[in-house]
N, C-alpha and C. Protein backbone atom coordinates (compact mmCIF):
# COMPACT_ATOMS: atom_id res chain seq x y z
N UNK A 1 12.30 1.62 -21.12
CA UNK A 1 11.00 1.35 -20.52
C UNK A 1 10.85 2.16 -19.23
N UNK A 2 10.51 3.17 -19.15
CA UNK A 2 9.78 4.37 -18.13
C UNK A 2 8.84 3.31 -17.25
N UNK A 3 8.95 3.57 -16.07
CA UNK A 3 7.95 2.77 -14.97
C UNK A 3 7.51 4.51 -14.39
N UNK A 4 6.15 4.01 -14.31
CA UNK A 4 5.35 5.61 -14.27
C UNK A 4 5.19 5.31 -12.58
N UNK A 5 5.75 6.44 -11.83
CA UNK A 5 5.25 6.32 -10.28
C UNK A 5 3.55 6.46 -9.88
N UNK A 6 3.22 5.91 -8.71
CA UNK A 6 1.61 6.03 -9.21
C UNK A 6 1.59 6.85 -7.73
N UNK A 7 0.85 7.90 -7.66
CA UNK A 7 0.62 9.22 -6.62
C UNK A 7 -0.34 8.64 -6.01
N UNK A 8 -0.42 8.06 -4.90
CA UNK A 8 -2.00 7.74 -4.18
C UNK A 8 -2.34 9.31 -3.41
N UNK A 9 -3.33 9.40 -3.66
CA UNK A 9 -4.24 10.54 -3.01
C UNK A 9 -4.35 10.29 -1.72
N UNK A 10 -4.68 11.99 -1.01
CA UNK A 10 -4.96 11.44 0.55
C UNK A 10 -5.58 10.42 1.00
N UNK A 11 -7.02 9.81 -0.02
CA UNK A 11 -7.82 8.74 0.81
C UNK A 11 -7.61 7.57 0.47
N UNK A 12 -6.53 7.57 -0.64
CA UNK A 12 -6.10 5.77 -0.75
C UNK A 12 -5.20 5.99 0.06
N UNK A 13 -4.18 7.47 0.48
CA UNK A 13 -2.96 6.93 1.82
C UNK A 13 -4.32 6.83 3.14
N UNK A 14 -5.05 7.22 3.45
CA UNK A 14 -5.64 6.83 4.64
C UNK A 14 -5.97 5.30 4.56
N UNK A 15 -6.65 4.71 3.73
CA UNK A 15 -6.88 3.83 3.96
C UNK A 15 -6.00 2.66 3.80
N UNK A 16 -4.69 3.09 3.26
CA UNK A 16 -3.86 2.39 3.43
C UNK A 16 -3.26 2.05 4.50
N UNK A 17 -3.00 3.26 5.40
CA UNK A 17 -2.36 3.81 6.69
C UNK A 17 -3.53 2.82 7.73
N UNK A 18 -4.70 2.44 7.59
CA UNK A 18 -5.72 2.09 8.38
C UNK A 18 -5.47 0.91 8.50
N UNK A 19 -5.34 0.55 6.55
CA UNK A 19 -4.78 -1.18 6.99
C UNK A 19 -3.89 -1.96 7.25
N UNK A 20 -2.71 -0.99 7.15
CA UNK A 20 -1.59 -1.07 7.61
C UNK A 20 -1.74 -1.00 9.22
N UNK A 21 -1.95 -0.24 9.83
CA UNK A 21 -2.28 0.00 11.29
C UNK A 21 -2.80 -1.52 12.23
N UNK A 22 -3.82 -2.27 11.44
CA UNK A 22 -4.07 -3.46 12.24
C UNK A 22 -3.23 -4.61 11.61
N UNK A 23 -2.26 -4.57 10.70
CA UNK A 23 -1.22 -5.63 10.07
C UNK A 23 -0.44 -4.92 9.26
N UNK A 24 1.19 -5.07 9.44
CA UNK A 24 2.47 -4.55 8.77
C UNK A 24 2.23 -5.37 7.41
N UNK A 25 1.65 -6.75 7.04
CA UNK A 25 1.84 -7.52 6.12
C UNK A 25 0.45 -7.52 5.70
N UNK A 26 0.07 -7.79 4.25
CA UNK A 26 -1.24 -7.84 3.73
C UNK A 26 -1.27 -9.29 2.90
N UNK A 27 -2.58 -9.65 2.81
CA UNK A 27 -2.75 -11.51 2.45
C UNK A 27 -3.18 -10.94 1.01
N UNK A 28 -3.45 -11.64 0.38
CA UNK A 28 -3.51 -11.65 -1.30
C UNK A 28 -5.36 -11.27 -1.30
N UNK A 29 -5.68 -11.56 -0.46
CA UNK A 29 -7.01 -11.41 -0.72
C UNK A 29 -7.25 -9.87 0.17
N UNK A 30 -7.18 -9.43 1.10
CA UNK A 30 -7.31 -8.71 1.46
C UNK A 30 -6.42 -7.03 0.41
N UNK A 31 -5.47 -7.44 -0.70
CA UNK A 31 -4.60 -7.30 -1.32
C UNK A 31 -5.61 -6.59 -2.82
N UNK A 32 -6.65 -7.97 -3.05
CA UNK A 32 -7.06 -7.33 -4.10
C UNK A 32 -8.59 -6.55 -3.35
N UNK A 33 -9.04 -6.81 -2.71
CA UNK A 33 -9.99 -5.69 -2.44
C UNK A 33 -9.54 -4.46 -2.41
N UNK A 34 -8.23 -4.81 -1.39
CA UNK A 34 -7.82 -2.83 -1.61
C UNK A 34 -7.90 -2.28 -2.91
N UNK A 35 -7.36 -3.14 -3.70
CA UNK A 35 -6.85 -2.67 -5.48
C UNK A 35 -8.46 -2.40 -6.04
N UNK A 36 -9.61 -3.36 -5.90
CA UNK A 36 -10.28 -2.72 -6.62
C UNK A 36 -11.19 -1.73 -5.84
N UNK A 37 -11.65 -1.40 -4.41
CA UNK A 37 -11.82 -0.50 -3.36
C UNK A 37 -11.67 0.86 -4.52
N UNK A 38 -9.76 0.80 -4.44
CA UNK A 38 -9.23 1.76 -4.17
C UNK A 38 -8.66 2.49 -5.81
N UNK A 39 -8.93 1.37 -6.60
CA UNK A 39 -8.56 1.53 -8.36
C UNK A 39 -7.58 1.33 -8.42
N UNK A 40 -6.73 0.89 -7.65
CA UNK A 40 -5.13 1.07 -8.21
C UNK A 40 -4.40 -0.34 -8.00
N UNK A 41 -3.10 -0.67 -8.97
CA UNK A 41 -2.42 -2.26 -9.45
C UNK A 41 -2.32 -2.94 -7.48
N UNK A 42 -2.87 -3.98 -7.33
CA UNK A 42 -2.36 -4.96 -6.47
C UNK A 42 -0.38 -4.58 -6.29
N UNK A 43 0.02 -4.35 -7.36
CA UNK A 43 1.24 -4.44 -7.09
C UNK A 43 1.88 -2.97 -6.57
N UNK A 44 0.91 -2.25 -6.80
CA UNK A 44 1.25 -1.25 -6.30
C UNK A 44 0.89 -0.89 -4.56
N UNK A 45 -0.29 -1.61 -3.83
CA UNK A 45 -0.18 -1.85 -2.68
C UNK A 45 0.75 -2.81 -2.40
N UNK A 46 1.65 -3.87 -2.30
CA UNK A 46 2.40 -4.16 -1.81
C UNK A 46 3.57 -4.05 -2.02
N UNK A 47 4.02 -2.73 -2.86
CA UNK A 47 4.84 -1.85 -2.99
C UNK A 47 4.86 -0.76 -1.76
N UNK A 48 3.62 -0.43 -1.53
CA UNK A 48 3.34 0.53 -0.49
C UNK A 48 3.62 -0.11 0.52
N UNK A 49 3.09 -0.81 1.09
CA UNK A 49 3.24 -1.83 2.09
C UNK A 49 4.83 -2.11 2.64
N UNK A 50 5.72 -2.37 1.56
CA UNK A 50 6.83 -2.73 1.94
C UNK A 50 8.28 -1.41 2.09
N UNK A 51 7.33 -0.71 1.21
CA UNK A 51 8.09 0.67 1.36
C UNK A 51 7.50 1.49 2.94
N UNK A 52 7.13 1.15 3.50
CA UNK A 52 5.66 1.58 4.61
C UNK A 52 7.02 0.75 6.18
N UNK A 53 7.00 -0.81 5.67
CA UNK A 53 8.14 -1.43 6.80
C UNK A 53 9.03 -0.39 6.96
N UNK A 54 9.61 -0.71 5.75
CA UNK A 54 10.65 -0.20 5.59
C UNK A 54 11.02 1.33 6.40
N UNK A 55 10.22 2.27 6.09
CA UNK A 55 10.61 3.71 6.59
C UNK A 55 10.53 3.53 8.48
N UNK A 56 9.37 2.37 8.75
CA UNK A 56 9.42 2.39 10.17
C UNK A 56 11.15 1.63 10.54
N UNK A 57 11.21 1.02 9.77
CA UNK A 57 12.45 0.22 10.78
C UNK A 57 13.44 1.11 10.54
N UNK A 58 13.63 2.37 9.50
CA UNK A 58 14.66 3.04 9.52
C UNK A 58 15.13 4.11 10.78
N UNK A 59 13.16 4.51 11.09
CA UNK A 59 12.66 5.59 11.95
C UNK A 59 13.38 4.97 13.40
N UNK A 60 13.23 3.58 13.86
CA UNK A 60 13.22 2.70 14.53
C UNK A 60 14.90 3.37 15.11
């Protein structure tokens, strides 16, 4: 079973980067607007999201 990586484009990373910027953590609702906003799985923003902590606390 292949799990297909999903490429966000520059303007789903901006607006990710935006909402990330006023909260490290995202609520379920604010969660699926992005997804349908932006077309892409709920699970794939809080994939982003946690991969997103993550690189800061490494940077850190």
């Amino acid at each position: 079973s292949q799990i297909t990586r999903t490429r966000f484009t520059p303007y789903q990373t901006q607006v990710l980067n935006e909402t990330f910027s006023s909260s490290a953590y995202i609520d379920a609702s604010t969660c699926g607007q992005l997804a349908r906003l932006l077309g892409i799985s709920s699970r794939s923003i809080q994939t982003w999201f946690k991969n997103k902590r993550y690189k800061l606390r490494i940077q850190a």
